[in-house]
N, C-alpha and C. Protein backbone atom coordinates (compact mmCIF):
# COMPACT_ATOMS: atom_id res chain seq x y z
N UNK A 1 78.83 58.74 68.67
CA UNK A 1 77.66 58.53 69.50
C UNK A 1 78.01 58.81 70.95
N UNK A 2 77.53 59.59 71.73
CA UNK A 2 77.33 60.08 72.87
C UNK A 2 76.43 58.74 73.76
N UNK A 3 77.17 57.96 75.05
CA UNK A 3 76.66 56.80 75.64
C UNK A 3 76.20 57.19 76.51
N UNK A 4 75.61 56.53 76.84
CA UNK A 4 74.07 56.69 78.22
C UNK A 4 72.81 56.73 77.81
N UNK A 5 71.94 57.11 78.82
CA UNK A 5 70.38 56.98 78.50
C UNK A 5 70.13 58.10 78.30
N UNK A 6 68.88 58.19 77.24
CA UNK A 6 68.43 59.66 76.90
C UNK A 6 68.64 60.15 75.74
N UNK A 7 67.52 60.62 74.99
CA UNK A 7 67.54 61.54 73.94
C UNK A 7 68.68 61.84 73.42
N UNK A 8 69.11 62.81 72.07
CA UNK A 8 69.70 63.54 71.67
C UNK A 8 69.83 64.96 72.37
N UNK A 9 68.34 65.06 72.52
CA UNK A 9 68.25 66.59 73.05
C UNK A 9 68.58 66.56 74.38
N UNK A 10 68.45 65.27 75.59
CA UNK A 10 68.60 65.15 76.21
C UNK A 10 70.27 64.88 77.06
N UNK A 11 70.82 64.66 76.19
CA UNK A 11 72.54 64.87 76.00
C UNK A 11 72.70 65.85 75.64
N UNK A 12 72.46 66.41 74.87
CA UNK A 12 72.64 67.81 74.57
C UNK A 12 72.76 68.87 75.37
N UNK A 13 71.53 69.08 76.19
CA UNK A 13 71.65 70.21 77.28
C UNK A 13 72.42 69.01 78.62
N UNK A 14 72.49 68.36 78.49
CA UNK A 14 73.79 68.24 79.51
C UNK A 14 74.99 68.56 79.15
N UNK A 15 75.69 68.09 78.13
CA UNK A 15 76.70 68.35 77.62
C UNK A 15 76.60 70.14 77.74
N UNK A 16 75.49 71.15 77.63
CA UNK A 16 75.41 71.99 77.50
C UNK A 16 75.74 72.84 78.51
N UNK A 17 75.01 71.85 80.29
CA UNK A 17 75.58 72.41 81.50
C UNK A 17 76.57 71.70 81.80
N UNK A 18 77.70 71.31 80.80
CA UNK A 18 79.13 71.05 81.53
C UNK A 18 80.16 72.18 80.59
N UNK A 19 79.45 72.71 79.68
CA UNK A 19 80.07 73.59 78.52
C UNK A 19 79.58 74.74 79.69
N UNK A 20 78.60 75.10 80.56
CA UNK A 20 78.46 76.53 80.73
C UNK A 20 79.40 76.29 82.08
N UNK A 21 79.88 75.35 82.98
CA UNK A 21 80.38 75.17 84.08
C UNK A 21 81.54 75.10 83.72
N UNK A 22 81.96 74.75 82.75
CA UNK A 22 83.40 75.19 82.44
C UNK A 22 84.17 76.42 82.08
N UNK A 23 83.23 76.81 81.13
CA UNK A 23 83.56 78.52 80.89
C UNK A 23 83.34 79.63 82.46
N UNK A 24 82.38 78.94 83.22
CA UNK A 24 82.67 79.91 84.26
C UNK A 24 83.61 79.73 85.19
N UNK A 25 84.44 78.52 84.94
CA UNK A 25 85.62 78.48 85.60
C UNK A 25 86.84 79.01 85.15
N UNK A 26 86.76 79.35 83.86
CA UNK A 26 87.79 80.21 83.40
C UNK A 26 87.89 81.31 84.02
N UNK A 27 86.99 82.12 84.82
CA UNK A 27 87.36 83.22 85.67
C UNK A 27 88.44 82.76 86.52
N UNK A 28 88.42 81.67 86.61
CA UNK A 28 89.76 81.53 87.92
C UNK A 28 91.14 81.70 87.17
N UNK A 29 90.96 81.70 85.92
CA UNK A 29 92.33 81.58 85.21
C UNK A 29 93.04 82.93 84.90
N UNK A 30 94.59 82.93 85.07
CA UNK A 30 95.05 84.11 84.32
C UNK A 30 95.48 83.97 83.11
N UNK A 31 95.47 84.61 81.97
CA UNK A 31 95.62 84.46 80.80
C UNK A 31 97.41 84.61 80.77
N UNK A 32 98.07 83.40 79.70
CA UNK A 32 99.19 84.15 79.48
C UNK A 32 99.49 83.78 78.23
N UNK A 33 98.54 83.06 77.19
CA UNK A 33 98.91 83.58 75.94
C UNK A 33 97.91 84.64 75.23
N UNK A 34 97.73 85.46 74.09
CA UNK A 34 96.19 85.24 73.58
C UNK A 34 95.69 86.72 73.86
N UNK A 35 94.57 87.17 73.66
CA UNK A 35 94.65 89.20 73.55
C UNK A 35 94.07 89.06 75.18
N UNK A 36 94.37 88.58 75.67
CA UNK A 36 93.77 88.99 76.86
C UNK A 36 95.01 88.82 77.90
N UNK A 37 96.18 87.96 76.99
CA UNK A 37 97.05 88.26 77.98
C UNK A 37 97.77 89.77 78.54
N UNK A 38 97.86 90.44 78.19
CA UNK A 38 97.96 91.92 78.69
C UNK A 38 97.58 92.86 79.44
N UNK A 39 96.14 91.99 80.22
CA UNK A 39 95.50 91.99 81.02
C UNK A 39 95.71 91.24 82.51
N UNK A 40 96.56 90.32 81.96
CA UNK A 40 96.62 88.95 83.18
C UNK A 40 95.77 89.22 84.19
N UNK A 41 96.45 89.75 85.44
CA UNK A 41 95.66 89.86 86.77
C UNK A 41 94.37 90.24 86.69
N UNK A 42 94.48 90.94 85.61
CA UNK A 42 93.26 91.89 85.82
C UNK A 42 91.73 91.30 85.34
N UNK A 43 92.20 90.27 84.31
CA UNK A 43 91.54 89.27 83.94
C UNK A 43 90.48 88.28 84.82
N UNK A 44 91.47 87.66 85.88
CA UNK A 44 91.06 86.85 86.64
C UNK A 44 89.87 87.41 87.21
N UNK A 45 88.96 86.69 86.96
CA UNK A 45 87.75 87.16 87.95
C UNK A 45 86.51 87.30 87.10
N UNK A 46 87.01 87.70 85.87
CA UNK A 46 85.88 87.88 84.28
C UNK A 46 86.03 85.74 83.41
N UNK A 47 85.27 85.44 83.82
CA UNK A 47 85.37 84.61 82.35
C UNK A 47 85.38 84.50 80.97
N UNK A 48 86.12 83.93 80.51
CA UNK A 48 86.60 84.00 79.46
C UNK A 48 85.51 84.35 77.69
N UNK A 49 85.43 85.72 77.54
CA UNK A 49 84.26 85.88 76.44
C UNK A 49 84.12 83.96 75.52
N UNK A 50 85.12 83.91 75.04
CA UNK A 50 84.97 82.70 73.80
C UNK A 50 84.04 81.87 74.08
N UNK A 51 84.68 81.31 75.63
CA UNK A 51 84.52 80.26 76.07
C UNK A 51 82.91 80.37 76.72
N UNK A 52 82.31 81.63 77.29
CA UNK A 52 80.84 81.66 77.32
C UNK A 52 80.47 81.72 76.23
N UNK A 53 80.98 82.34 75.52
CA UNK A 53 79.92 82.39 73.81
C UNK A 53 79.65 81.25 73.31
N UNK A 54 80.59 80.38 73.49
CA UNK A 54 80.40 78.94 73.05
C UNK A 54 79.16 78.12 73.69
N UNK A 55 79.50 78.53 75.24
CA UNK A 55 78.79 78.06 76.09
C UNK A 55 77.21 78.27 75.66
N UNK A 56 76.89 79.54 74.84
CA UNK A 56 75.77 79.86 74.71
C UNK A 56 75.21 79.33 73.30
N UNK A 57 76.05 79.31 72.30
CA UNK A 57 75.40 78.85 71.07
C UNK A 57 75.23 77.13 71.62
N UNK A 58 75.72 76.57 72.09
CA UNK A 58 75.55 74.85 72.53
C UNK A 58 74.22 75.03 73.55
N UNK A 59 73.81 76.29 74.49
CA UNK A 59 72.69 76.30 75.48
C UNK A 59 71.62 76.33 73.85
N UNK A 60 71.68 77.38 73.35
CA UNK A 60 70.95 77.89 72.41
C UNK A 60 70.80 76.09 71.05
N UNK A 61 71.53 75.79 70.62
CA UNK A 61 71.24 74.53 70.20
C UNK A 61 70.18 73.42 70.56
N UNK A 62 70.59 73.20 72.05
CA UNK A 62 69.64 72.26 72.84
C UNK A 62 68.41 72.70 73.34
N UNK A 63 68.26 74.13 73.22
CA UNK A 63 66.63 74.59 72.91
C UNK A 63 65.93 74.07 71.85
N UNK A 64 66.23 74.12 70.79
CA UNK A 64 65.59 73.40 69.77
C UNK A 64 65.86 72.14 69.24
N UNK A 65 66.58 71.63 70.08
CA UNK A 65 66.46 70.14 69.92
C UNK A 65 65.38 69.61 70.64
C-alpha cells in the first residue's frame, strides 16, 4: 500500500512524475556498464531509452486509472 492521501489513480500519476523526472536525469549520467557503454561520453546528454520507456508505460497506466 502506497501512504498518503488520494486515490489509486491519484498516486499513480505521481509516482508517474517521479518515474519521468528520474529517467530524465539519466542524461547526466555516463554509462559504464551495459550496450551503451561504448558510447560513454557520447551518451551523456541523451537519456537513458529503458528508463523513459518505463517512464512511459507507468505515464500510460495512470491514464486509465
Amino acid at each position: 500500500e502506497v501512504k498518503g492521501e488520494g486515490s489509486l489513480a491519484e498516486k499513480w500519476n505521481r509516482a508517474s512524475a517521479v518515474a519521468t523526472e528520474a529517467a530524465n536525469k539519466t542524461a547526466d549520467l555516463s554509462p559504464k556498464i551495459g550496450r551503451a557503454r561504448p558510447l560513454a561520453e557520447r551518451s551523456v546528454g541523451h537519456a537513458d531509452p529503458g528508463a523513459v520507456s518505463l517512464a512511459y508505460i507507468i505515464e500510460a497506466i495512470g491514464q486509465e486509472l
